[in-house]
PDB file of N, CA and C in Angstrom:
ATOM      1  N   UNK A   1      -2.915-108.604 -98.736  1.00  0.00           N
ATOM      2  CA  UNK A   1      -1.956-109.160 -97.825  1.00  0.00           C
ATOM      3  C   UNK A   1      -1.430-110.506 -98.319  1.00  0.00           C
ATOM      4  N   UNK A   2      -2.354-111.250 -99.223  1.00  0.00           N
ATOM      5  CA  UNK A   2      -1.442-112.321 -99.523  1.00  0.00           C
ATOM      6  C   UNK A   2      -0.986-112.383-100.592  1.00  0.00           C
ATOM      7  N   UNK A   3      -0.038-111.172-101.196  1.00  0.00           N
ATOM      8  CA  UNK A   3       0.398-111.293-102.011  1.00  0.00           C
ATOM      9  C   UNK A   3       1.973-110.385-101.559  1.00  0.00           C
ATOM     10  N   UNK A   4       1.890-110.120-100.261  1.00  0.00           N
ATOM     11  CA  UNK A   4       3.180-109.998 -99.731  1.00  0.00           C
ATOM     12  C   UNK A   4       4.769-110.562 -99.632  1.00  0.00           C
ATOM     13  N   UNK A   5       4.122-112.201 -99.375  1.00  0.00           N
ATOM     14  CA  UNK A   5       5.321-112.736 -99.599  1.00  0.00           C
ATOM     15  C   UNK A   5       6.233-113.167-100.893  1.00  0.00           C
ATOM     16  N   UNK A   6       5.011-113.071-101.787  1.00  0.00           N
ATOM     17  CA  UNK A   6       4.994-113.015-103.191  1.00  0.00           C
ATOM     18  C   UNK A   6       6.028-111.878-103.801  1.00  0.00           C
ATOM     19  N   UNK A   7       5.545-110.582-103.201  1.00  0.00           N
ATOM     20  CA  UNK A   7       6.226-109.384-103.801  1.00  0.00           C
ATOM     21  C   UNK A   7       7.703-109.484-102.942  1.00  0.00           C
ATOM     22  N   UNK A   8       8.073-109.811-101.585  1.00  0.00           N
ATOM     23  CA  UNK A   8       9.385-109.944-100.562  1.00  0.00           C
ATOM     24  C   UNK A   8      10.084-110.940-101.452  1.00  0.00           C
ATOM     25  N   UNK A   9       9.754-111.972-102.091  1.00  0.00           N
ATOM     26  CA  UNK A   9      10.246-113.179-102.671  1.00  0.00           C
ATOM     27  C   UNK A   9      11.171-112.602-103.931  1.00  0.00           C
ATOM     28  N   UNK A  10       9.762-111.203-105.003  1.00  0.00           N
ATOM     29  CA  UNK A  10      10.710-111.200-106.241  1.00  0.00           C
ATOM     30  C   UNK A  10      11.622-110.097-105.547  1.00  0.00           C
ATOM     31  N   UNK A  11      11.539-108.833-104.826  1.00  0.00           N
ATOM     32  CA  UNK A  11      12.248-108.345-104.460  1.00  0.00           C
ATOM     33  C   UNK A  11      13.504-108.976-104.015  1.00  0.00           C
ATOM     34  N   UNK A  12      13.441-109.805-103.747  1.00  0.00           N
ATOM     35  CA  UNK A  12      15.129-110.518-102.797  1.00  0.00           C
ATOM     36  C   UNK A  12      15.451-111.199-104.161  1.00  0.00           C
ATOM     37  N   UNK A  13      14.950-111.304-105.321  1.00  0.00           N
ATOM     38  CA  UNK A  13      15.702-112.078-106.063  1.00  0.00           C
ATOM     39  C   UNK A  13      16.650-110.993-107.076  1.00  0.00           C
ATOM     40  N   UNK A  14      15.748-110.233-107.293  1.00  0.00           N
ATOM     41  CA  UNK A  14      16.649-108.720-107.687  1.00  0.00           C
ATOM     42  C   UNK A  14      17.552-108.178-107.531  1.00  0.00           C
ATOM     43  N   UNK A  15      17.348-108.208-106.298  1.00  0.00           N
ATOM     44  CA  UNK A  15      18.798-107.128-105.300  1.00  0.00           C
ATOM     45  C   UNK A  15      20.104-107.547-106.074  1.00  0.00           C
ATOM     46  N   UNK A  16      20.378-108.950-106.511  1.00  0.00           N
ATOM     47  CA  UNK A  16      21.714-109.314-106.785  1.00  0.00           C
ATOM     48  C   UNK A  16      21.602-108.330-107.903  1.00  0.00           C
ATOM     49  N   UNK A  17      21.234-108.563-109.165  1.00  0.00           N
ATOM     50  CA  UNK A  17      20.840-108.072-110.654  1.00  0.00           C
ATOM     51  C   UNK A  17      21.350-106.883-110.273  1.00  0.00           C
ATOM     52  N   UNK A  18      20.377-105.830-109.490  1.00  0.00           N
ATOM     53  CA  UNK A  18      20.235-104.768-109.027  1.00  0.00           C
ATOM     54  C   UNK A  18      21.969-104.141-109.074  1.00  0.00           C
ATOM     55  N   UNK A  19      22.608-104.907-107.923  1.00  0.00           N
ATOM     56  CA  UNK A  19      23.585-104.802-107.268  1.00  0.00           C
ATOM     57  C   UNK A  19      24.540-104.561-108.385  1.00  0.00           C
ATOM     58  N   UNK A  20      24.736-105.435-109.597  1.00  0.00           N
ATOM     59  CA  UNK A  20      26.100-105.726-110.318  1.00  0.00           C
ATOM     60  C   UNK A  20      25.771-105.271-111.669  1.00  0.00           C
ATOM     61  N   UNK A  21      26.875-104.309-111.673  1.00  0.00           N
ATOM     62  CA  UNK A  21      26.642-103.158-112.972  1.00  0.00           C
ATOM     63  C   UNK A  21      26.812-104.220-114.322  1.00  0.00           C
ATOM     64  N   UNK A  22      26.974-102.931-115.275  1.00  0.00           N
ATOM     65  CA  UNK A  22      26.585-103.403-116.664  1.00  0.00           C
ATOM     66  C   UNK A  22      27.869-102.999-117.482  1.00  0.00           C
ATOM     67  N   UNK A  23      28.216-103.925-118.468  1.00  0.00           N
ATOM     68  CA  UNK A  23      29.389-103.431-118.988  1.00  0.00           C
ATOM     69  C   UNK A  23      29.156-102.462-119.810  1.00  0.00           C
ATOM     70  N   UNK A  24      28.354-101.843-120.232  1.00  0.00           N
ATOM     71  CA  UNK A  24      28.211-100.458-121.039  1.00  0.00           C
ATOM     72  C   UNK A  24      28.983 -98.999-120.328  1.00  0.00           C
ATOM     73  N   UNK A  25      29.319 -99.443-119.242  1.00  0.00           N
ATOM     74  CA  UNK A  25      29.625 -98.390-118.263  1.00  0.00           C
ATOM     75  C   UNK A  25      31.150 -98.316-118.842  1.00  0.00           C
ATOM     76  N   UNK A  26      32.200 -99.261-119.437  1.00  0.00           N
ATOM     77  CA  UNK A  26      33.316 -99.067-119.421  1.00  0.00           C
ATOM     78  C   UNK A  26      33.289 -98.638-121.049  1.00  0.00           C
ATOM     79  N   UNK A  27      34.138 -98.158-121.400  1.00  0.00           N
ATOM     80  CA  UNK A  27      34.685 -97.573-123.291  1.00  0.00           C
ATOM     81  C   UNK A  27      35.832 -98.390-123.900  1.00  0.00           C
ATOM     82  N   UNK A  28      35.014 -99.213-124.944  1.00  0.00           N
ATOM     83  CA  UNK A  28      35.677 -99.762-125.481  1.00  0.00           C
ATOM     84  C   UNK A  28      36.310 -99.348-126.455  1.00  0.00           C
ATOM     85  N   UNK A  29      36.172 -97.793-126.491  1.00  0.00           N
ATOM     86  CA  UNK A  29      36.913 -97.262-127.579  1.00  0.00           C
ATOM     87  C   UNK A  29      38.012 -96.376-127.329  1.00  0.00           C
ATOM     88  N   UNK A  30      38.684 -97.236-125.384  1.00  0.00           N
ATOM     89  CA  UNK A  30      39.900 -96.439-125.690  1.00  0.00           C
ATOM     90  C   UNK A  30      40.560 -97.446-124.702  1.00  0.00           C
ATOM     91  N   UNK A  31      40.987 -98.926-125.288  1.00  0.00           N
ATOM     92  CA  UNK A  31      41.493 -99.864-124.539  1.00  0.00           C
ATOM     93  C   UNK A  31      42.755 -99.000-124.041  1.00  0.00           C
ATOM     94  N   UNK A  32      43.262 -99.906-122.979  1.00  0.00           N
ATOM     95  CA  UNK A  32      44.496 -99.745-121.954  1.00  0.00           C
ATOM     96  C   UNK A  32      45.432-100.576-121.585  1.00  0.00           C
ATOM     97  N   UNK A  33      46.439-100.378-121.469  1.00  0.00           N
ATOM     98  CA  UNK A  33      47.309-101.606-120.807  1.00  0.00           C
ATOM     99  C   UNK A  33      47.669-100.957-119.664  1.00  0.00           C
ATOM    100  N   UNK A  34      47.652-102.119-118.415  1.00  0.00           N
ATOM    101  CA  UNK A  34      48.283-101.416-116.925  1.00  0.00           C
ATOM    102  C   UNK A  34      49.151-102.737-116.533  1.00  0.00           C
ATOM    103  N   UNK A  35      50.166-102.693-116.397  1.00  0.00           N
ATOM    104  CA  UNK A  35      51.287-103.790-115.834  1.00  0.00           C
ATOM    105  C   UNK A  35      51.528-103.603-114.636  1.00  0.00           C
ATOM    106  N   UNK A  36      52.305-104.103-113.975  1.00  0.00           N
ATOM    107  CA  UNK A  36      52.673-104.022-112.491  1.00  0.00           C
ATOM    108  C   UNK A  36      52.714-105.275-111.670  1.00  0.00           C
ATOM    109  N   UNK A  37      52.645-105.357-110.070  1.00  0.00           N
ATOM    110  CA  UNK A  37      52.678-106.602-109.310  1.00  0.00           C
ATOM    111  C   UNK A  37      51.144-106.538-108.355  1.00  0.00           C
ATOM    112  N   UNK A  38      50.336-107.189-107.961  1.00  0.00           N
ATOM    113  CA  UNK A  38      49.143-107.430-108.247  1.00  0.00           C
ATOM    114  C   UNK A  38      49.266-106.728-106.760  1.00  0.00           C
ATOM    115  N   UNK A  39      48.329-106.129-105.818  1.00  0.00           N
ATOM    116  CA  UNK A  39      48.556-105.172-104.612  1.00  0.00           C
ATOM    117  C   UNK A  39      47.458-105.857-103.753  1.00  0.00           C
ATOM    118  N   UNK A  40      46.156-106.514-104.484  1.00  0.00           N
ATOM    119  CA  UNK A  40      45.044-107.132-103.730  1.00  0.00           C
ATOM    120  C   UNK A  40      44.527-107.693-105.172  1.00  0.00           C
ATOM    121  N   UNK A  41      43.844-108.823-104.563  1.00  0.00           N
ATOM    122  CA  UNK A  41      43.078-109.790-105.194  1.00  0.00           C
ATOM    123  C   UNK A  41      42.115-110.360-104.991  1.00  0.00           C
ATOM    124  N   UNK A  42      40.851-110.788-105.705  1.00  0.00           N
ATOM    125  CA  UNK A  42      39.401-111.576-104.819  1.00  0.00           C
ATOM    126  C   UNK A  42      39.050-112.372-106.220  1.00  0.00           C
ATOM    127  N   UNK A  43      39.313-113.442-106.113  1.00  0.00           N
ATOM    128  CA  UNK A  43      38.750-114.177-107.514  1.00  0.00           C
ATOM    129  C   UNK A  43      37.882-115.203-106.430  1.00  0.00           C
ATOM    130  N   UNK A  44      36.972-114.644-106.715  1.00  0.00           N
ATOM    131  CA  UNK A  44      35.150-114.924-106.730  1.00  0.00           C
ATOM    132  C   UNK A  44      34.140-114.411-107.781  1.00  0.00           C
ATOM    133  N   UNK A  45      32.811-114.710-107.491  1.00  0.00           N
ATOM    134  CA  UNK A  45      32.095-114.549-108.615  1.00  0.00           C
ATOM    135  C   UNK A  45      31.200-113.300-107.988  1.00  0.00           C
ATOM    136  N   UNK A  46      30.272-112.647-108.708  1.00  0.00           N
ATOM    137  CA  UNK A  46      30.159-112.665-109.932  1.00  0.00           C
ATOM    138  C   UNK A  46      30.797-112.339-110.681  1.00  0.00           C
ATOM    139  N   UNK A  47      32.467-111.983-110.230  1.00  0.00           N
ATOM    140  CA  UNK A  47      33.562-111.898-111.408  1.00  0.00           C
ATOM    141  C   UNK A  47      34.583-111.322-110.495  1.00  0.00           C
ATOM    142  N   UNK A  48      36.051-111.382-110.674  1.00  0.00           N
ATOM    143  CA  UNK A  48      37.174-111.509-109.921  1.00  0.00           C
ATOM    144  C   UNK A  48      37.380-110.098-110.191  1.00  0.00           C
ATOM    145  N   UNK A  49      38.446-109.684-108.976  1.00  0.00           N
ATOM    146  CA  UNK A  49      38.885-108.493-109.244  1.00  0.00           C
ATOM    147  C   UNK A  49      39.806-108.440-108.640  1.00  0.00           C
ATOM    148  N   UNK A  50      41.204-107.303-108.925  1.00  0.00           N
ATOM    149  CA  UNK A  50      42.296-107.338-108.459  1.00  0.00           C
ATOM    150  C   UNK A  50      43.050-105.738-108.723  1.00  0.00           C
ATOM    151  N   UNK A  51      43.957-105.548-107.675  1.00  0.00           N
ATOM    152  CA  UNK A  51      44.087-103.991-107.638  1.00  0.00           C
ATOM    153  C   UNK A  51      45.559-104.158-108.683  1.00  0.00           C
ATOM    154  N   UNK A  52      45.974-102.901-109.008  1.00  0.00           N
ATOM    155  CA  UNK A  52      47.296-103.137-109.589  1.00  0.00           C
ATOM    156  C   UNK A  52      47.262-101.067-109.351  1.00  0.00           C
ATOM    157  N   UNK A  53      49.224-100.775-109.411  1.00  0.00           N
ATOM    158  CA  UNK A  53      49.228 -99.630-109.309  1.00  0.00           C
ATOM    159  C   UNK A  53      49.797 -98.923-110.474  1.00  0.00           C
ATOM    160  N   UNK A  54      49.102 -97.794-110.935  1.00  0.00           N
ATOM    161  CA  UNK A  54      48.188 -97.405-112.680  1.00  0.00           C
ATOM    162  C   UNK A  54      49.044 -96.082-112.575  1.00  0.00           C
ATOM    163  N   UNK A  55      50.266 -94.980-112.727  1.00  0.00           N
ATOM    164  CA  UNK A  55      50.211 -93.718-112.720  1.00  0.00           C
ATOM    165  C   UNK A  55      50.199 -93.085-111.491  1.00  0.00           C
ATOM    166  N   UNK A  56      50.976 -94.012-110.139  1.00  0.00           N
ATOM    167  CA  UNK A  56      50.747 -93.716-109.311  1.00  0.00           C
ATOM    168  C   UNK A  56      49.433 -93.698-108.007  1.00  0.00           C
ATOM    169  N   UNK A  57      48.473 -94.419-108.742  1.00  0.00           N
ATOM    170  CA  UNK A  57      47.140 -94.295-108.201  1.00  0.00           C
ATOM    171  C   UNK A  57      47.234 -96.035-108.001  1.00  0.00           C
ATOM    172  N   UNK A  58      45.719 -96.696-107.240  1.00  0.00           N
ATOM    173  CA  UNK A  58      45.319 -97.886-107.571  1.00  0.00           C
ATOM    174  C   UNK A  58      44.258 -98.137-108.826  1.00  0.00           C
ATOM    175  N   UNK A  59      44.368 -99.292-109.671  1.00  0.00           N
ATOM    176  CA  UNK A  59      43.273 -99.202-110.414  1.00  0.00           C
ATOM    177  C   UNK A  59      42.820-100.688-110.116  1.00  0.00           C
ATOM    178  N   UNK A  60      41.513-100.898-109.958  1.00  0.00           N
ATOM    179  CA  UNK A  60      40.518-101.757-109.837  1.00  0.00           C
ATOM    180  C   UNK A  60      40.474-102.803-111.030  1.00  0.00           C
ATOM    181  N   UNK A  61      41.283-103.909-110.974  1.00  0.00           N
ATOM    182  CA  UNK A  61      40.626-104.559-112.415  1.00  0.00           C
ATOM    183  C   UNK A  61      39.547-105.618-112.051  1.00  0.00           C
ATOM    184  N   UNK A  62      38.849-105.454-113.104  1.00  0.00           N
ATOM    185  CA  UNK A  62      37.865-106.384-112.779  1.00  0.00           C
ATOM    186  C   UNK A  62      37.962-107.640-114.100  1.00  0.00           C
ATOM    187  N   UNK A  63      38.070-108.605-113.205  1.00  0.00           N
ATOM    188  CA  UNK A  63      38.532-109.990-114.373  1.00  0.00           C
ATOM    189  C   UNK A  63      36.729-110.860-114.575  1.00  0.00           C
ATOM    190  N   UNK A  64      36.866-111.733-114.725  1.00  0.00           N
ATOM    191  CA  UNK A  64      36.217-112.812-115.415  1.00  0.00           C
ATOM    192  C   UNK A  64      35.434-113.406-113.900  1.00  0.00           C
ATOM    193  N   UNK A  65      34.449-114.116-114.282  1.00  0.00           N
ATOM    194  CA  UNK A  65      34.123-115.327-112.638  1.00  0.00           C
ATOM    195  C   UNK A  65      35.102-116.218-112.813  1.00  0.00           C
ATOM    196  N   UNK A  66      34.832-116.572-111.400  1.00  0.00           N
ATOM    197  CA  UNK A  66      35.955-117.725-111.014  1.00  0.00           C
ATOM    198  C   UNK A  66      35.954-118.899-111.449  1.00  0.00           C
ATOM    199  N   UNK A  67      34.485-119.164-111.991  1.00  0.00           N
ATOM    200  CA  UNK A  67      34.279-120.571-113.120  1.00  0.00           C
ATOM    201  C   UNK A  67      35.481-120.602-114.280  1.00  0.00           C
ATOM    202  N   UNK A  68      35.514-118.976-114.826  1.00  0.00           N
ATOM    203  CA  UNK A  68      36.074-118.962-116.416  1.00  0.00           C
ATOM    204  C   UNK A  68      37.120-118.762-116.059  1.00  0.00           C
ATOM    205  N   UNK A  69      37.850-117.914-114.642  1.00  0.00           N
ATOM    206  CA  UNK A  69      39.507-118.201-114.498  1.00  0.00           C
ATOM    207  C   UNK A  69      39.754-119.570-114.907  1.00  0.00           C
ATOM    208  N   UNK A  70      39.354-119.711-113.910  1.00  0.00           N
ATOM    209  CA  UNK A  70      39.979-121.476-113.737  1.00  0.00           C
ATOM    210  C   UNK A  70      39.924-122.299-114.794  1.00  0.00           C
ATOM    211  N   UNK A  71      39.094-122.212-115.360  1.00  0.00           N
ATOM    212  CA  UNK A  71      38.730-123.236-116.573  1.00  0.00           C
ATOM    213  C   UNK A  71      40.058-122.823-117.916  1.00  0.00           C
ATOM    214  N   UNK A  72      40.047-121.234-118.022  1.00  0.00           N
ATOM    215  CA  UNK A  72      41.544-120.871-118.796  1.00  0.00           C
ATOM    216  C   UNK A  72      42.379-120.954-118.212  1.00  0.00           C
ATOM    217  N   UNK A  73      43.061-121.396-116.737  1.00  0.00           N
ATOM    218  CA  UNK A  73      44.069-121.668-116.400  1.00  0.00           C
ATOM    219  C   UNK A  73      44.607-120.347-115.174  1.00  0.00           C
ATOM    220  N   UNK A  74      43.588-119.518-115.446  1.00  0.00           N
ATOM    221  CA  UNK A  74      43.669-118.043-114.650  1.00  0.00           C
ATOM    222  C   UNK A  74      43.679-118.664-113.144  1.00  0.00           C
ATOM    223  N   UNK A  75      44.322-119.512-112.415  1.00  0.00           N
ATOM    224  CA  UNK A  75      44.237-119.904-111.085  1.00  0.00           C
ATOM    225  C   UNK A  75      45.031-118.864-110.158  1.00  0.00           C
ATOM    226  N   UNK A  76      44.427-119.237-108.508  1.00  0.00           N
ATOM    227  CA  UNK A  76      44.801-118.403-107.857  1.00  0.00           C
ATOM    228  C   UNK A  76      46.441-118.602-107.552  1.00  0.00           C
ATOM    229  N   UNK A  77      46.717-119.791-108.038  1.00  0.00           N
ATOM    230  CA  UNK A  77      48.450-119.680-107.645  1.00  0.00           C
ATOM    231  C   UNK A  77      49.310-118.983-108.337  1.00  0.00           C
ATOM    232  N   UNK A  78      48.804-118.919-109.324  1.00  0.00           N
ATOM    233  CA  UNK A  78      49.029-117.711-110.595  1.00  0.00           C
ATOM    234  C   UNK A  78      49.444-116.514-110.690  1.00  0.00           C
ATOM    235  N   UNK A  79      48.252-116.044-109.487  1.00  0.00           N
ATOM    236  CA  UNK A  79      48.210-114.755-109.354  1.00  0.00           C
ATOM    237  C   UNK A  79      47.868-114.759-107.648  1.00  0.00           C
ATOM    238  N   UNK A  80      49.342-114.865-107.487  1.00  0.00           N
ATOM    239  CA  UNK A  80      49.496-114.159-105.616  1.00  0.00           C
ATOM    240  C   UNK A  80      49.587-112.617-105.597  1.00  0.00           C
ATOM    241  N   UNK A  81      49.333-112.129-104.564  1.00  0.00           N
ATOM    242  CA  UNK A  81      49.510-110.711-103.931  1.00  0.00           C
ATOM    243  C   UNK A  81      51.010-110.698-104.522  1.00  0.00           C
ATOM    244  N   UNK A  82      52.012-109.573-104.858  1.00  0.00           N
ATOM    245  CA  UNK A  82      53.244-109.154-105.473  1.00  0.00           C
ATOM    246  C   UNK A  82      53.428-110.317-106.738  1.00  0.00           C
ATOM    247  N   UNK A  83      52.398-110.961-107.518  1.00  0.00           N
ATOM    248  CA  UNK A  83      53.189-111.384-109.060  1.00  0.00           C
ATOM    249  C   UNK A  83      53.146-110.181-109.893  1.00  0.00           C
ATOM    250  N   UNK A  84      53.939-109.823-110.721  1.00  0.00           N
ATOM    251  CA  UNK A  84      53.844-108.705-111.697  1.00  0.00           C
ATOM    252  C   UNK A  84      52.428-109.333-112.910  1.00  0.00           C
ATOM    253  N   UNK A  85      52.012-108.546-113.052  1.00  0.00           N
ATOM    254  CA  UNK A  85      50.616-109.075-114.448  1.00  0.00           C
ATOM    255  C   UNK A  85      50.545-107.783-115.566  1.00  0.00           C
ATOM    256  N   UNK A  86      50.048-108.167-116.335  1.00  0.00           N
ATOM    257  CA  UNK A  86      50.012-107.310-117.246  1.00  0.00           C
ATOM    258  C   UNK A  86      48.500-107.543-117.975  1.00  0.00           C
ATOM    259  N   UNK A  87      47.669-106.098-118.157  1.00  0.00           N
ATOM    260  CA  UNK A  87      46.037-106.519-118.344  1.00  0.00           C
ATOM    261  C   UNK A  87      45.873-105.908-119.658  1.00  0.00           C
ATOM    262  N   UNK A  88      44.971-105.969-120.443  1.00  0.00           N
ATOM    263  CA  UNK A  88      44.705-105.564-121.108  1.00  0.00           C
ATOM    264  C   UNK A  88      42.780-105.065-121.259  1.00  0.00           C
ATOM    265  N   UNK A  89      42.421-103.618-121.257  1.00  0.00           N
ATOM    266  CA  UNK A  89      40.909-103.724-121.199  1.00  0.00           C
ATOM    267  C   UNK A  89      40.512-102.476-121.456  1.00  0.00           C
ATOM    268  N   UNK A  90      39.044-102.328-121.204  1.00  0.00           N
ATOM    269  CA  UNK A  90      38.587-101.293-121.056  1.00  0.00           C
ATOM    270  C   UNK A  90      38.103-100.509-120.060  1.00  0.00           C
ATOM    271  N   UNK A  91      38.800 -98.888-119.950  1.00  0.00           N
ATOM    272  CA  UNK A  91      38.309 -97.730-118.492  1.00  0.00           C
ATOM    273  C   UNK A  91      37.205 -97.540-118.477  1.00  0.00           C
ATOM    274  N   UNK A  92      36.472 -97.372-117.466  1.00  0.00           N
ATOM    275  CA  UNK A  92      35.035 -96.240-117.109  1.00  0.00           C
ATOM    276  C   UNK A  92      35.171 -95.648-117.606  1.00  0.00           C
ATOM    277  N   UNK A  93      34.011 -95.197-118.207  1.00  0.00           N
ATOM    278  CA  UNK A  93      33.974 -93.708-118.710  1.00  0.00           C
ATOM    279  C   UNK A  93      33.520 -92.590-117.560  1.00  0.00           C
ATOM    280  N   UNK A  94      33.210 -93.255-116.492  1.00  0.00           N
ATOM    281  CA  UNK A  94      33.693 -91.978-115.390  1.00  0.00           C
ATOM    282  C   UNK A  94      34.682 -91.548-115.046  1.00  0.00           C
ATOM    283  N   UNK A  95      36.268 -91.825-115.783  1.00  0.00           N
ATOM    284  CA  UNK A  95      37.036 -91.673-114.904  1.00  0.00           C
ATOM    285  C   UNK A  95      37.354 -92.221-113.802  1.00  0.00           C
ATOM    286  N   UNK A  96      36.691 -93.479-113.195  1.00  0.00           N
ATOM    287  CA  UNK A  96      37.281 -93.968-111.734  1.00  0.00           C
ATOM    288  C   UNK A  96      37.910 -94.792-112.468  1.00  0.00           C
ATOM    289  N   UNK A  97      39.211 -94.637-111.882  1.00  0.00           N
ATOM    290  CA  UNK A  97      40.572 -95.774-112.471  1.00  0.00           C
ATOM    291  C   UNK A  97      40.030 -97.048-111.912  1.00  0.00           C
ATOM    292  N   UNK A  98      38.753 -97.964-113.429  1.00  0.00           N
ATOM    293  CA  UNK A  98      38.941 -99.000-112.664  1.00  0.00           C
ATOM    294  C   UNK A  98      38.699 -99.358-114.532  1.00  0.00           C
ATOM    295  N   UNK A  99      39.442-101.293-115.004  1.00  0.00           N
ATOM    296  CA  UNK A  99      39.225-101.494-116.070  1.00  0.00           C
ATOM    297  C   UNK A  99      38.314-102.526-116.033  1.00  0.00           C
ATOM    298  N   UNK A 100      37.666-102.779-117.273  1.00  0.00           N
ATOM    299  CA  UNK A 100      37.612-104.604-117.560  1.00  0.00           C
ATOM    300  C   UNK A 100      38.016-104.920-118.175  1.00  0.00           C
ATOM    301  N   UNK A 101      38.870-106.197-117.561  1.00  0.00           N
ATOM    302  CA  UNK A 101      39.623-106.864-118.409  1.00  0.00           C
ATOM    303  C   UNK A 101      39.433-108.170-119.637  1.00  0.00           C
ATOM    304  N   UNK A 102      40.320-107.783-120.652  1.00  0.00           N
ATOM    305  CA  UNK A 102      39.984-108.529-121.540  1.00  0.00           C
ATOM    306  C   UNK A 102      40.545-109.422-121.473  1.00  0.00           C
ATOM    307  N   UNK A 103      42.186-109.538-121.194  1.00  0.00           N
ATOM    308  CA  UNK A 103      42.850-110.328-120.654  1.00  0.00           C
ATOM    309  C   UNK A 103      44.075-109.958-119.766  1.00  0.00           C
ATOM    310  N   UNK A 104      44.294-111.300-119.268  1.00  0.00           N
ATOM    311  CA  UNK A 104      45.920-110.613-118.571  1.00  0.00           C
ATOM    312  C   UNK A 104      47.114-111.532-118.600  1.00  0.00           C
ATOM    313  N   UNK A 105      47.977-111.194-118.593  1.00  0.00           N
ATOM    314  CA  UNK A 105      49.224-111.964-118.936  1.00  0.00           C
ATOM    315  C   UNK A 105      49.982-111.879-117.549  1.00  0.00           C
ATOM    316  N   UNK A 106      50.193-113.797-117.271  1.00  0.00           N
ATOM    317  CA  UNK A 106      50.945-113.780-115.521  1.00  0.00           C
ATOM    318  C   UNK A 106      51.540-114.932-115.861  1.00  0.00           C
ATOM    319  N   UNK A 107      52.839-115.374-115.238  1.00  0.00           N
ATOM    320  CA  UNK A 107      53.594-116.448-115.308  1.00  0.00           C
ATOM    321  C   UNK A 107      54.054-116.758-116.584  1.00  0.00           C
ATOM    322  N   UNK A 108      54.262-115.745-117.592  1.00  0.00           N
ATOM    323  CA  UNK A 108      55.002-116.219-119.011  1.00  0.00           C
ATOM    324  C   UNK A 108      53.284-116.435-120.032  1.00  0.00           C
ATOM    325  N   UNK A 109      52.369-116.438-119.580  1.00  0.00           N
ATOM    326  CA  UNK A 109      51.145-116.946-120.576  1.00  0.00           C
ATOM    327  C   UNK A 109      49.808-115.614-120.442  1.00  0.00           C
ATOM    328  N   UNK A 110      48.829-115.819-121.716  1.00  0.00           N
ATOM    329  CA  UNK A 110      48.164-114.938-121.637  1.00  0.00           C
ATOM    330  C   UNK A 110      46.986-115.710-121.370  1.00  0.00           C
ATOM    331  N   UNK A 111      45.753-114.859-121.188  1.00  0.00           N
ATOM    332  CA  UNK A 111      44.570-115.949-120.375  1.00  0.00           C
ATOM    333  C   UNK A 111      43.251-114.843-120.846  1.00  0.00           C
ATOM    334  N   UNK A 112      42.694-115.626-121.837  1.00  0.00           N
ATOM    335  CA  UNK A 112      41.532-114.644-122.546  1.00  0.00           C
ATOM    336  C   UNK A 112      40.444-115.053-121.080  1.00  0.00           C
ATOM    337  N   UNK A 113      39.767-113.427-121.216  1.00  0.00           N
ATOM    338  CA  UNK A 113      38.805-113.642-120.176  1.00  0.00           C
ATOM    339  C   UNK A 113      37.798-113.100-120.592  1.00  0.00           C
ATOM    340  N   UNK A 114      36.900-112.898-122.137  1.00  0.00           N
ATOM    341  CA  UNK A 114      35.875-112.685-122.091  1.00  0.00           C
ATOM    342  C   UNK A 114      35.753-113.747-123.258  1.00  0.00           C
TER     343      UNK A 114
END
């Protein structure tokens, strides 16, 4: 019994880890470009993400944390809901239209994000 709070302690420190996938999941051996005007946006951490529309569908990009936007200039005024952007990255290899991005190009400039 007294090593309960011990084991509740590492368990709760996990869950995040747990929670946030791994980039092995996307293929870097068949980069993409998806352009368009941005449909939703969340630049927070543990890394930003923003919808854009891909072939008729939505695709999920997933950008950088909000430390490394900002610090390259990737700010949120940048990138409002309807700016056109242009990404550059790699798909799931499941097939769910979602990328990571390597970079994206908004307001005339490009903005490395890994």
């Amino acid at each position: 019994m007294r090593f309960a709070p011990l084991l509740l302690l590492g368990l709760a420190a996990a869950a995040p880890a747990a929670a946030h996938h791994g980039w092995g999941s996307y293929n870097s051996d068949k980069p993409m470009t998806i352009a368009g005007p941005i449909r939703d946006i969340a630049l927070k951490n543990p890394h930003g993400e923003m919808t854009l529309t891909h072939e008729g569908r939505p695709w999920l990009i997933t950008l950088a944390p909000l430390s490394r936007m900002n610090a390259r200039g990737a700010t949120a005024d940048l990138l409002p809901v309807g700016a056109n952007v242009t990404t550059y990255g790699y798909p799931k290899r499941d097939g769910t239209p979602e990328i990571r991005a390597e970079w994206i190009e908004a307001g005339g400039r490009r903005f490395q994000l890994r």
